[in-house]
PDB file of N, CA and C in Angstrom:
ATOM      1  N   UNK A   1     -62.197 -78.045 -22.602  1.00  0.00           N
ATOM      2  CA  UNK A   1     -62.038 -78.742 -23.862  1.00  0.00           C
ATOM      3  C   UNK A   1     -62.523 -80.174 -23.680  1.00  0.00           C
ATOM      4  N   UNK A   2     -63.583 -80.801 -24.423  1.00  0.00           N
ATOM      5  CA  UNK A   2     -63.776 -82.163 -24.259  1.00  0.00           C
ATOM      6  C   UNK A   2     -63.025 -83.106 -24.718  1.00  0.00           C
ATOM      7  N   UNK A   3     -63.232 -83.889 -24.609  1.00  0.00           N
ATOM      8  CA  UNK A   3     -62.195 -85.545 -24.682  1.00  0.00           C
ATOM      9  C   UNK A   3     -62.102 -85.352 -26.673  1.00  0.00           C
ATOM     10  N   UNK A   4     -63.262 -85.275 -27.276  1.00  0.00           N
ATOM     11  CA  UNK A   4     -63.210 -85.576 -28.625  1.00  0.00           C
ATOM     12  C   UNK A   4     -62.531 -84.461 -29.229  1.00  0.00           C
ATOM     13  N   UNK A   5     -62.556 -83.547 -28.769  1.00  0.00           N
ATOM     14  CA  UNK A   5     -61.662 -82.612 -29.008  1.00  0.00           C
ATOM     15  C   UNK A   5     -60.296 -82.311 -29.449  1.00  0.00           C
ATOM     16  N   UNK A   6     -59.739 -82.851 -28.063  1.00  0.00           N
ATOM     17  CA  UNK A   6     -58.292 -83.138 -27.576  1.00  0.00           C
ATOM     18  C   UNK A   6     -57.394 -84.386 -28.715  1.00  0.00           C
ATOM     19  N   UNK A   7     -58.485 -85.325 -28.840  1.00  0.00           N
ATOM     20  CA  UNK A   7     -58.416 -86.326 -29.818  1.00  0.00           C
ATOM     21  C   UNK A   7     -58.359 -85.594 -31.310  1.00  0.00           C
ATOM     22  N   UNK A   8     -58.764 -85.013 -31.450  1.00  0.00           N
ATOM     23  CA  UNK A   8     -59.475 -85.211 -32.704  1.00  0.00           C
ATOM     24  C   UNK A   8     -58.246 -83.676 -33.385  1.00  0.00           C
ATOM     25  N   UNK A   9     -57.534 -83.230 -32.483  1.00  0.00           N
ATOM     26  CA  UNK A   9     -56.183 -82.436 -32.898  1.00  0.00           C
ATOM     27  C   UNK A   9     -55.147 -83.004 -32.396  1.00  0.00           C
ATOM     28  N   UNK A  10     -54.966 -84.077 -31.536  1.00  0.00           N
ATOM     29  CA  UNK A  10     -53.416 -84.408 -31.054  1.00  0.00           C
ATOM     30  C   UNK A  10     -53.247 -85.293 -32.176  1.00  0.00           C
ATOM     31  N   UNK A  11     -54.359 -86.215 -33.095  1.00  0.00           N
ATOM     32  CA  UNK A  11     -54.293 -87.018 -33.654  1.00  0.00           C
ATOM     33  C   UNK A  11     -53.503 -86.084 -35.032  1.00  0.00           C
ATOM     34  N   UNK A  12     -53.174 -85.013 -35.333  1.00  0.00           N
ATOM     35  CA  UNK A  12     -52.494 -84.266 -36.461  1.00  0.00           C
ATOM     36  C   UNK A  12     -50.762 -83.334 -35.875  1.00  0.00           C
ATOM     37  N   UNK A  13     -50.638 -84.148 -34.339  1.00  0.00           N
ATOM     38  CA  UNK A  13     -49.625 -83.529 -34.175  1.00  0.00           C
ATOM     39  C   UNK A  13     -48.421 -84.880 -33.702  1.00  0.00           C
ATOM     40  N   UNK A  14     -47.426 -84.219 -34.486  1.00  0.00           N
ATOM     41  CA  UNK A  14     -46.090 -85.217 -34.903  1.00  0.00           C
ATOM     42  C   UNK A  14     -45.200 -84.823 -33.715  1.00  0.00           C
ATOM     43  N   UNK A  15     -44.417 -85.346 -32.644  1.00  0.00           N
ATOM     44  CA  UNK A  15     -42.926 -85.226 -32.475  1.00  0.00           C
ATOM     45  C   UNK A  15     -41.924 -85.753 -33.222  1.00  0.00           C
ATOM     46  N   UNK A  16     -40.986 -84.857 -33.320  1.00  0.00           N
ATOM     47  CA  UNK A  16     -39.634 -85.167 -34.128  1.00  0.00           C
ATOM     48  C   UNK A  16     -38.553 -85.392 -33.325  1.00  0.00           C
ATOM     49  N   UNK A  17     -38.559 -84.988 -31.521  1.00  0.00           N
ATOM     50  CA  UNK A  17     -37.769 -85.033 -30.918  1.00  0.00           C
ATOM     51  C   UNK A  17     -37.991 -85.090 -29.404  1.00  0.00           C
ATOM     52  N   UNK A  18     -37.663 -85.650 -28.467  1.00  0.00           N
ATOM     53  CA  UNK A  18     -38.321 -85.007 -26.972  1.00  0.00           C
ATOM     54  C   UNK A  18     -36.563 -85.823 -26.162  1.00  0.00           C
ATOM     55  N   UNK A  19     -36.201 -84.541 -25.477  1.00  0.00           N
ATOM     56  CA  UNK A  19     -34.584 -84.685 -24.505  1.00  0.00           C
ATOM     57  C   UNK A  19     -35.287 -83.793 -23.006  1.00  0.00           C
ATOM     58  N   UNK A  20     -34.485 -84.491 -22.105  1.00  0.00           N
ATOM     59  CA  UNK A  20     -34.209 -84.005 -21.035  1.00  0.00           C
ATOM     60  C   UNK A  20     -33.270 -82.728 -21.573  1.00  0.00           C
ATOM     61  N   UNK A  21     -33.008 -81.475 -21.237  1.00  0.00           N
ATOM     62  CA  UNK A  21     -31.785 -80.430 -21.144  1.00  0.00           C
ATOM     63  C   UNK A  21     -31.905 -80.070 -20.033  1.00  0.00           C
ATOM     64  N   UNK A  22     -30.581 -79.449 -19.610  1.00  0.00           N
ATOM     65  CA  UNK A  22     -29.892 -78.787 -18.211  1.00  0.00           C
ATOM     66  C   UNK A  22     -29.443 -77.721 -18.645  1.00  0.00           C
ATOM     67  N   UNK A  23     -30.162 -76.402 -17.999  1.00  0.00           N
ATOM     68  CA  UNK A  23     -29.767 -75.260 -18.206  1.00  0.00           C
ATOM     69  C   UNK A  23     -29.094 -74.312 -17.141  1.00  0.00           C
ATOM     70  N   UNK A  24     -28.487 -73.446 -16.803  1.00  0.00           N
ATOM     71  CA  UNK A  24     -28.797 -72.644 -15.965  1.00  0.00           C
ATOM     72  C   UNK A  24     -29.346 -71.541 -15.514  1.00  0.00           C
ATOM     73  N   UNK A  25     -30.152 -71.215 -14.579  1.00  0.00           N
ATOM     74  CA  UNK A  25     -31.003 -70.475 -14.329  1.00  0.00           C
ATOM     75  C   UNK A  25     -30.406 -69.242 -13.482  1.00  0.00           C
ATOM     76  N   UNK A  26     -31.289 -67.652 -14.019  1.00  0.00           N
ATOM     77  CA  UNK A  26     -30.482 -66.670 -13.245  1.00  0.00           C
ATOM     78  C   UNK A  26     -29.945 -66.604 -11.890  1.00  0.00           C
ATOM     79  N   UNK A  27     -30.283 -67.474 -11.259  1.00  0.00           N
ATOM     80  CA  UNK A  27     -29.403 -67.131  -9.505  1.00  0.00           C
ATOM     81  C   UNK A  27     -28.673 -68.680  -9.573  1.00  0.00           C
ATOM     82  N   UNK A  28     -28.124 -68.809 -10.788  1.00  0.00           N
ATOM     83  CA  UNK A  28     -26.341 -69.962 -10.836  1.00  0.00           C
ATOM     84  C   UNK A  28     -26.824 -71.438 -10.488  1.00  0.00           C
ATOM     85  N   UNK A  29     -28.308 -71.554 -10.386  1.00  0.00           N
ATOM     86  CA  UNK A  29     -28.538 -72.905 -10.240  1.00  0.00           C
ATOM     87  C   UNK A  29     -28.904 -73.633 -11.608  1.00  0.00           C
ATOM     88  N   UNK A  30     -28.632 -74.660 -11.320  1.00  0.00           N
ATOM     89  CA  UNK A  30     -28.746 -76.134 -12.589  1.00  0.00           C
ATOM     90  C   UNK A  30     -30.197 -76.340 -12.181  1.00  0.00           C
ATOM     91  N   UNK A  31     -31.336 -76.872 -13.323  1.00  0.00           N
ATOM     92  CA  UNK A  31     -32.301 -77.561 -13.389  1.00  0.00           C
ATOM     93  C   UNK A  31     -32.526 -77.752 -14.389  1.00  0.00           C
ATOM     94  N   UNK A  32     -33.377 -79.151 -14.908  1.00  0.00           N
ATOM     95  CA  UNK A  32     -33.626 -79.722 -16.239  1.00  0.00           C
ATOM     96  C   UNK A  32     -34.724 -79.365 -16.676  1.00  0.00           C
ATOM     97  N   UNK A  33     -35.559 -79.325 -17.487  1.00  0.00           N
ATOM     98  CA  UNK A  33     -36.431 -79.352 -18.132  1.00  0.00           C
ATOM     99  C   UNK A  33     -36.521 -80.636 -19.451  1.00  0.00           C
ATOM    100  N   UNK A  34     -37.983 -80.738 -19.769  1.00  0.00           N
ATOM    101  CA  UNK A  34     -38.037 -81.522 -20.829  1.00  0.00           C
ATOM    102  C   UNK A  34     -38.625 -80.899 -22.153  1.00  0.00           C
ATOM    103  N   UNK A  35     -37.742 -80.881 -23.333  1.00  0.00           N
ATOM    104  CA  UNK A  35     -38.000 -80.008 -23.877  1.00  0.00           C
ATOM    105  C   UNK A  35     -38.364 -81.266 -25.613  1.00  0.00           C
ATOM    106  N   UNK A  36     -39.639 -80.393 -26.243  1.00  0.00           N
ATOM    107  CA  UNK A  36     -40.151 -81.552 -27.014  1.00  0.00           C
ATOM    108  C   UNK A  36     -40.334 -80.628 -28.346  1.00  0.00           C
ATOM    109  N   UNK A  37     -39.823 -81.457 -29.582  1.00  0.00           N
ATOM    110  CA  UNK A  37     -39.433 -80.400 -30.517  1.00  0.00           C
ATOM    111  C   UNK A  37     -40.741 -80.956 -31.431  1.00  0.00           C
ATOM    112  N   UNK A  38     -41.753 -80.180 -32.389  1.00  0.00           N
ATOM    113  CA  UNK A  38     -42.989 -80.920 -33.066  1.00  0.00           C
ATOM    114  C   UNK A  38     -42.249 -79.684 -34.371  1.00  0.00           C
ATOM    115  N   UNK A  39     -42.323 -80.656 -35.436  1.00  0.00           N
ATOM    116  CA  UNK A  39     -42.917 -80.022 -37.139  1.00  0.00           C
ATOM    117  C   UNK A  39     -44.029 -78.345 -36.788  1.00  0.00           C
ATOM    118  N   UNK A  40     -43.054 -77.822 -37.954  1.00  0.00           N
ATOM    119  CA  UNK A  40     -43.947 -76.125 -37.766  1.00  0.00           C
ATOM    120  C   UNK A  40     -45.193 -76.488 -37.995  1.00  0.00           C
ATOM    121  N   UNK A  41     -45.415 -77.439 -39.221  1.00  0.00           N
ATOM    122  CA  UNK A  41     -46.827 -77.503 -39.505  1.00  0.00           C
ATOM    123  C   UNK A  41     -47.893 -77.779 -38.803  1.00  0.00           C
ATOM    124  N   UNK A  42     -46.979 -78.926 -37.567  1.00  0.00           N
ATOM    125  CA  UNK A  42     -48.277 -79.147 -36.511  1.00  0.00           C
ATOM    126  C   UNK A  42     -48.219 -78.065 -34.895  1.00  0.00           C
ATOM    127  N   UNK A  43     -47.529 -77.085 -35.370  1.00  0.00           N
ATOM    128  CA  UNK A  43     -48.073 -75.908 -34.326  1.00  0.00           C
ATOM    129  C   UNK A  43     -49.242 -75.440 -34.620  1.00  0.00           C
ATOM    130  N   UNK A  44     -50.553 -75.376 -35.335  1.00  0.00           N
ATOM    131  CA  UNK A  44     -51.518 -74.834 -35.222  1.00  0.00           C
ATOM    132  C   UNK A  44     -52.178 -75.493 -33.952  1.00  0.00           C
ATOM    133  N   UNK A  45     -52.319 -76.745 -34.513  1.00  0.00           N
ATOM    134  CA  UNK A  45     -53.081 -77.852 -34.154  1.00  0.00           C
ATOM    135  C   UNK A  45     -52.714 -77.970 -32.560  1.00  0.00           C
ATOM    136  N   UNK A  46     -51.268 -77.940 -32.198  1.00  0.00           N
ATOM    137  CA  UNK A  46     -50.760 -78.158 -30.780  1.00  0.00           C
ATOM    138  C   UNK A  46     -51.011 -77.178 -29.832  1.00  0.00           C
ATOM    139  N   UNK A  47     -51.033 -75.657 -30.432  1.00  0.00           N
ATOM    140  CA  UNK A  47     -51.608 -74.381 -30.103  1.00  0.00           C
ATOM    141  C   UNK A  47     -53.035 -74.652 -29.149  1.00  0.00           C
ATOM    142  N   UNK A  48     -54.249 -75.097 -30.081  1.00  0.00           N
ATOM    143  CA  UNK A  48     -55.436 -75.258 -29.805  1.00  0.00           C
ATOM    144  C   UNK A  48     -55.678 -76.367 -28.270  1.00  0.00           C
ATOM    145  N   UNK A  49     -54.479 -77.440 -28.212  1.00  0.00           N
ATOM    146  CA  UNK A  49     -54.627 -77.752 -27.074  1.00  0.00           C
ATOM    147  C   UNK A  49     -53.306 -78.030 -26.134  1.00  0.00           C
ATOM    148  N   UNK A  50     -52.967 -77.297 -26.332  1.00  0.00           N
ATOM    149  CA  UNK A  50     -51.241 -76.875 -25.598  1.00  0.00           C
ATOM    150  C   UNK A  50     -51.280 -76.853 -24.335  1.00  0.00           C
ATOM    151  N   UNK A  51     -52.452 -76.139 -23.713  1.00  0.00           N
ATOM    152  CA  UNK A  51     -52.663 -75.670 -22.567  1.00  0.00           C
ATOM    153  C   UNK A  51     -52.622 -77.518 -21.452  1.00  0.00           C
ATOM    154  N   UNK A  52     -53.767 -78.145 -21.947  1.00  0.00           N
ATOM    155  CA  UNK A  52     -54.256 -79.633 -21.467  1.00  0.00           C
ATOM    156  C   UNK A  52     -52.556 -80.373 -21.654  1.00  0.00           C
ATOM    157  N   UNK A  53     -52.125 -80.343 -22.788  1.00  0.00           N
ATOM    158  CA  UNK A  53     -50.852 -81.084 -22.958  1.00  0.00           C
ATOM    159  C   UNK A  53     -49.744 -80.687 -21.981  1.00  0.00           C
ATOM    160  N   UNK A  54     -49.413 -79.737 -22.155  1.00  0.00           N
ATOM    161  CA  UNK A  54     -47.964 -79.524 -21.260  1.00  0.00           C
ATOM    162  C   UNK A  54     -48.672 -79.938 -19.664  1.00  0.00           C
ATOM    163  N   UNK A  55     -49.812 -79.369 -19.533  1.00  0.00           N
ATOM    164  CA  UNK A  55     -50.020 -79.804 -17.496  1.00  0.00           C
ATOM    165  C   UNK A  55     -49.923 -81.156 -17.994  1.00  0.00           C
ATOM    166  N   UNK A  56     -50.261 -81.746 -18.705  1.00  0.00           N
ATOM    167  CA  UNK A  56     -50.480 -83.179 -18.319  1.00  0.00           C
ATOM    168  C   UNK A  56     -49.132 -83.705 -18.031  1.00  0.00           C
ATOM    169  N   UNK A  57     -47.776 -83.287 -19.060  1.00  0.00           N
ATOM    170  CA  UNK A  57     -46.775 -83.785 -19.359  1.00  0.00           C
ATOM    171  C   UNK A  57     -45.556 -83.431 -18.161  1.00  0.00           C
ATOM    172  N   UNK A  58     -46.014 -81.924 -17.329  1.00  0.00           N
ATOM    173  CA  UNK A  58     -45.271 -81.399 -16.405  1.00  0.00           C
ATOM    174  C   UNK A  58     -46.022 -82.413 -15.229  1.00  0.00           C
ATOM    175  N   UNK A  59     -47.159 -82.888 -15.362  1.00  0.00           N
ATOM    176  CA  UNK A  59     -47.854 -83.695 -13.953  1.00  0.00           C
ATOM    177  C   UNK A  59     -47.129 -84.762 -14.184  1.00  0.00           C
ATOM    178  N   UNK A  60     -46.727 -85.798 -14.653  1.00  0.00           N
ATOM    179  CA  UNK A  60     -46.109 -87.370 -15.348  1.00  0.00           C
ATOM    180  C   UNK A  60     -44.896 -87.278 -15.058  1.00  0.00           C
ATOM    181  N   UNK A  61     -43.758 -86.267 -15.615  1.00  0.00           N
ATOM    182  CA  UNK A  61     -42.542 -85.848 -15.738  1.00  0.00           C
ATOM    183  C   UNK A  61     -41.537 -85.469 -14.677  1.00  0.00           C
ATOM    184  N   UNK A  62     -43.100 -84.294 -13.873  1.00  0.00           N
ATOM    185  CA  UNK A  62     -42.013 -84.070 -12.954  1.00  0.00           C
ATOM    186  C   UNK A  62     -40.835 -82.913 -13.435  1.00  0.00           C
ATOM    187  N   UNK A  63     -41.122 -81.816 -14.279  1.00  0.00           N
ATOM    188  CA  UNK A  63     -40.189 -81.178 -14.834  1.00  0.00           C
ATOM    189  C   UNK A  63     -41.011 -80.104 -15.742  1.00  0.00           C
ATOM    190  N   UNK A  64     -40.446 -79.219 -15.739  1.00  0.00           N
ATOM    191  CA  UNK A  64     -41.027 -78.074 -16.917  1.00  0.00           C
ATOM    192  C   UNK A  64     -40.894 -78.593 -18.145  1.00  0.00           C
ATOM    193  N   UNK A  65     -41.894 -77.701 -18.846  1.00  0.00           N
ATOM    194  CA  UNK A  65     -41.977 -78.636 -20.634  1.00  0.00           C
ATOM    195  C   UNK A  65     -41.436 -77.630 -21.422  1.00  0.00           C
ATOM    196  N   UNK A  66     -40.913 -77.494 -22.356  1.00  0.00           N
ATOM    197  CA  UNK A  66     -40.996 -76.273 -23.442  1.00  0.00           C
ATOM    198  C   UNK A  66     -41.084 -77.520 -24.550  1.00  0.00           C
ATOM    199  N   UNK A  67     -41.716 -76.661 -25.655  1.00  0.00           N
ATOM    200  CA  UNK A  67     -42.652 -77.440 -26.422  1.00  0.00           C
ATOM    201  C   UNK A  67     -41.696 -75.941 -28.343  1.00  0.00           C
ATOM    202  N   UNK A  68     -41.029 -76.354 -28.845  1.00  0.00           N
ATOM    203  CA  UNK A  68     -40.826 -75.524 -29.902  1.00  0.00           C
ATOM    204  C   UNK A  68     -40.833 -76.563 -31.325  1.00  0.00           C
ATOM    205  N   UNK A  69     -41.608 -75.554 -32.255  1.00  0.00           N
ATOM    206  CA  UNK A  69     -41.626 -76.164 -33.188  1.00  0.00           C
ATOM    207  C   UNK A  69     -40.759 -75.315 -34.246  1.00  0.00           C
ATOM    208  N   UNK A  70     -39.990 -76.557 -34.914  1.00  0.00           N
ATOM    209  CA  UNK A  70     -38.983 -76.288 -36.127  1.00  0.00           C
ATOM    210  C   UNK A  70     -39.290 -76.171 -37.458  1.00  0.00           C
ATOM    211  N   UNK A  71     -38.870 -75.373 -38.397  1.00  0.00           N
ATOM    212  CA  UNK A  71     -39.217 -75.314 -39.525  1.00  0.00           C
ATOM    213  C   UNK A  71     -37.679 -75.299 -40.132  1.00  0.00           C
ATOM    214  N   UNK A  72     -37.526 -76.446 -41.243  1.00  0.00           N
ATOM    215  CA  UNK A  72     -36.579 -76.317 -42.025  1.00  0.00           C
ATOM    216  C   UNK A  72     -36.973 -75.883 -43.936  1.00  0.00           C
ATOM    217  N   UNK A  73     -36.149 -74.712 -43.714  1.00  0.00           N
ATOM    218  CA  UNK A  73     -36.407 -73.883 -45.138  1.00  0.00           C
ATOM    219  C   UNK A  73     -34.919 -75.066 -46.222  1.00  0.00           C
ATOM    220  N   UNK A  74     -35.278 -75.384 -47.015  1.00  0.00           N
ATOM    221  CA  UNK A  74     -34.307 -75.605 -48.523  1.00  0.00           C
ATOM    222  C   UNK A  74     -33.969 -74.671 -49.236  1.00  0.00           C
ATOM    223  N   UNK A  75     -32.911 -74.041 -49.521  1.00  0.00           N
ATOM    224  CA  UNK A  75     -33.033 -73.695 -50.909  1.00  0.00           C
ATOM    225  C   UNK A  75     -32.936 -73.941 -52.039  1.00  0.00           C
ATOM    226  N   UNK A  76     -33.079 -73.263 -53.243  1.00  0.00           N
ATOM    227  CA  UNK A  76     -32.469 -74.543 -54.342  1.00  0.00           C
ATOM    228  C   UNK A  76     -30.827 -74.669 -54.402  1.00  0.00           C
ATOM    229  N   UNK A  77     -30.172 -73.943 -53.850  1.00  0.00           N
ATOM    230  CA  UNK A  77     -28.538 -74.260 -53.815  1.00  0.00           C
ATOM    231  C   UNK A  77     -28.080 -75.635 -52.919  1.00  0.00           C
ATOM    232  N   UNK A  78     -29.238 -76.106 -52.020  1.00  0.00           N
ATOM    233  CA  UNK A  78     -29.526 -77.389 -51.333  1.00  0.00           C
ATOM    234  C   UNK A  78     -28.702 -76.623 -49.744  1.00  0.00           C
ATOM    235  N   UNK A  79     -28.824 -75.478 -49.561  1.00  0.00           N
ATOM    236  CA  UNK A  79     -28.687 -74.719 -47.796  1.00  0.00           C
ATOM    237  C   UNK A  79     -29.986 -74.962 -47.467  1.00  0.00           C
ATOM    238  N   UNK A  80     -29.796 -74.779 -46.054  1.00  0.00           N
ATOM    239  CA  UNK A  80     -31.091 -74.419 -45.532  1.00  0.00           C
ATOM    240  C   UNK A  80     -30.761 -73.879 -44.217  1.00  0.00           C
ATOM    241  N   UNK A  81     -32.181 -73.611 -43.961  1.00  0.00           N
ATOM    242  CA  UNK A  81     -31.879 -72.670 -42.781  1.00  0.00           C
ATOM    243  C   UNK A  81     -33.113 -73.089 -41.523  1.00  0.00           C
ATOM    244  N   UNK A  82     -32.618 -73.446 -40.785  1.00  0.00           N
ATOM    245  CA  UNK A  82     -33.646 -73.995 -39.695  1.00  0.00           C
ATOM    246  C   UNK A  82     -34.330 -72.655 -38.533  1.00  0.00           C
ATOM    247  N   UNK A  83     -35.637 -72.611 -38.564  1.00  0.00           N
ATOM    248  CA  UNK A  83     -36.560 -72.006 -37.842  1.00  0.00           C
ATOM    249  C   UNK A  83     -36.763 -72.202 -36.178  1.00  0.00           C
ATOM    250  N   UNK A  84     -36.686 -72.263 -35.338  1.00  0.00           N
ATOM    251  CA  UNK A  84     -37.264 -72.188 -34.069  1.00  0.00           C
ATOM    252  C   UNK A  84     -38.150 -71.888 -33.427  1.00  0.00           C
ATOM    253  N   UNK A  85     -39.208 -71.860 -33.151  1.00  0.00           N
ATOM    254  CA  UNK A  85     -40.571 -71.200 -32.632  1.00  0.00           C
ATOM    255  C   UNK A  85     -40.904 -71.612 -31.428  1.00  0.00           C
ATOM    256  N   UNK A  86     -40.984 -71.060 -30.267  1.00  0.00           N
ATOM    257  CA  UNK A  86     -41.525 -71.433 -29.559  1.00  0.00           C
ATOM    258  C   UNK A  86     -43.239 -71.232 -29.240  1.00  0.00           C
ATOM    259  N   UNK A  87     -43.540 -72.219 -29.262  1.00  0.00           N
ATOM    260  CA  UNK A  87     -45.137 -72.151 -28.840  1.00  0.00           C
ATOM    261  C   UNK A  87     -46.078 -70.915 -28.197  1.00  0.00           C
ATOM    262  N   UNK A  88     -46.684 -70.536 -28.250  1.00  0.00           N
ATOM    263  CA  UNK A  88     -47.425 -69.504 -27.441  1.00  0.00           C
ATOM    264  C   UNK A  88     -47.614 -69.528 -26.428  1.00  0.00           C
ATOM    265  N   UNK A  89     -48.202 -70.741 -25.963  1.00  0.00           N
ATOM    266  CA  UNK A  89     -48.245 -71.416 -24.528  1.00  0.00           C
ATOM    267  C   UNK A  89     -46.706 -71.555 -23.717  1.00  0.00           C
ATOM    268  N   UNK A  90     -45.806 -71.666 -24.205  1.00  0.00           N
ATOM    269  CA  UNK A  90     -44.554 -71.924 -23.726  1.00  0.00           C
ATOM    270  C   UNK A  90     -43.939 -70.346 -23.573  1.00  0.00           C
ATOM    271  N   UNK A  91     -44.229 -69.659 -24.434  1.00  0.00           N
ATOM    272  CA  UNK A  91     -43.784 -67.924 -24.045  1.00  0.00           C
ATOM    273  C   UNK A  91     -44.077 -67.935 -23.021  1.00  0.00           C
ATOM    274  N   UNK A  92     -45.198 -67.893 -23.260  1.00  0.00           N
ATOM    275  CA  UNK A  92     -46.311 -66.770 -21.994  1.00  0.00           C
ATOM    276  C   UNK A  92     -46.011 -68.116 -20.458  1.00  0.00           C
ATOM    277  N   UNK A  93     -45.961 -69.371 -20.369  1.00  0.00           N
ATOM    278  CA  UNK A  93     -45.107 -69.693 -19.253  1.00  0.00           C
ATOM    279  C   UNK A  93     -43.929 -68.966 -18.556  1.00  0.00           C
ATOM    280  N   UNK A  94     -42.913 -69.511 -19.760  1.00  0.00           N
ATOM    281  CA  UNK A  94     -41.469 -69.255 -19.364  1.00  0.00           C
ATOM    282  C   UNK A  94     -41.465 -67.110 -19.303  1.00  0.00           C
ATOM    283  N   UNK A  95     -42.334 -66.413 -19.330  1.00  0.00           N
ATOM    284  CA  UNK A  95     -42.598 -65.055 -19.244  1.00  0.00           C
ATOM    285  C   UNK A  95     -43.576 -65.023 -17.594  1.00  0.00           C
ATOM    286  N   UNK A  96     -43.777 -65.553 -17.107  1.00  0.00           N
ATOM    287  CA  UNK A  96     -43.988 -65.934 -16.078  1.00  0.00           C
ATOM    288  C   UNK A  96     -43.743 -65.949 -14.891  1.00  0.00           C
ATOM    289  N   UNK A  97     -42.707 -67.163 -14.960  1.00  0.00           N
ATOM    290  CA  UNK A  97     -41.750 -67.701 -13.886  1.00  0.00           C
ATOM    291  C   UNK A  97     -40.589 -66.834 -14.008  1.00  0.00           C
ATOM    292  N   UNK A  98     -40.423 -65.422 -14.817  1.00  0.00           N
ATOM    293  CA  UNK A  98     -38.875 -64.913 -14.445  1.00  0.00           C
ATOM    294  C   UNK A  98     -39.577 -63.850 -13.399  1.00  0.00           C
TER     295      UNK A  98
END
């Protein structure tokens, strides 16, 4: 992927959130990850260069990335109901390492 590339779609993608979490992992050990929450709308865009982003962010960090994007539905009764998605790139990782 070239430089103008990379630019020219990160420049349409929003974070709404980015935390350290501590989970535990199947054989009873603790480790963190950094986990970074983006608008559903800008999962297309993050998709196309997901791959370049998370190495970059796991090289800096020092920590696994998961990357999910949220979608909040309204209704007209004023509920809503919040979406979760995890990235494609972040499946097929965390499908991986088990």
């Amino acid at each position: 992927m070239n430089n103008q590339s990379l630019k020219d779609n990160i420049a349409h993608i929003f974070l709404t959130h980015a935390e350290y979490i501590e989970f535990d992992k199947a054989d009873s050990s603790k480790t963190k990850c950094l986990l970074i929450r983006i608008p559903y709308r800008s999962l297309s865009y993050f998709q196309k260069i997901s791959e370049a982003v998370v190495e970059q962010l796991e090289k800096k960090f020092n920590y696994p990335t998961l990357v999910v994007a949220e979608r909040k539905i309204v209704s007209k009764g004023g509920t809503y109901l919040l979406l979760t998605l995890l990235s494609q790139e972040t499946q097929n990782s965390e499908n991986s390492k088990k």
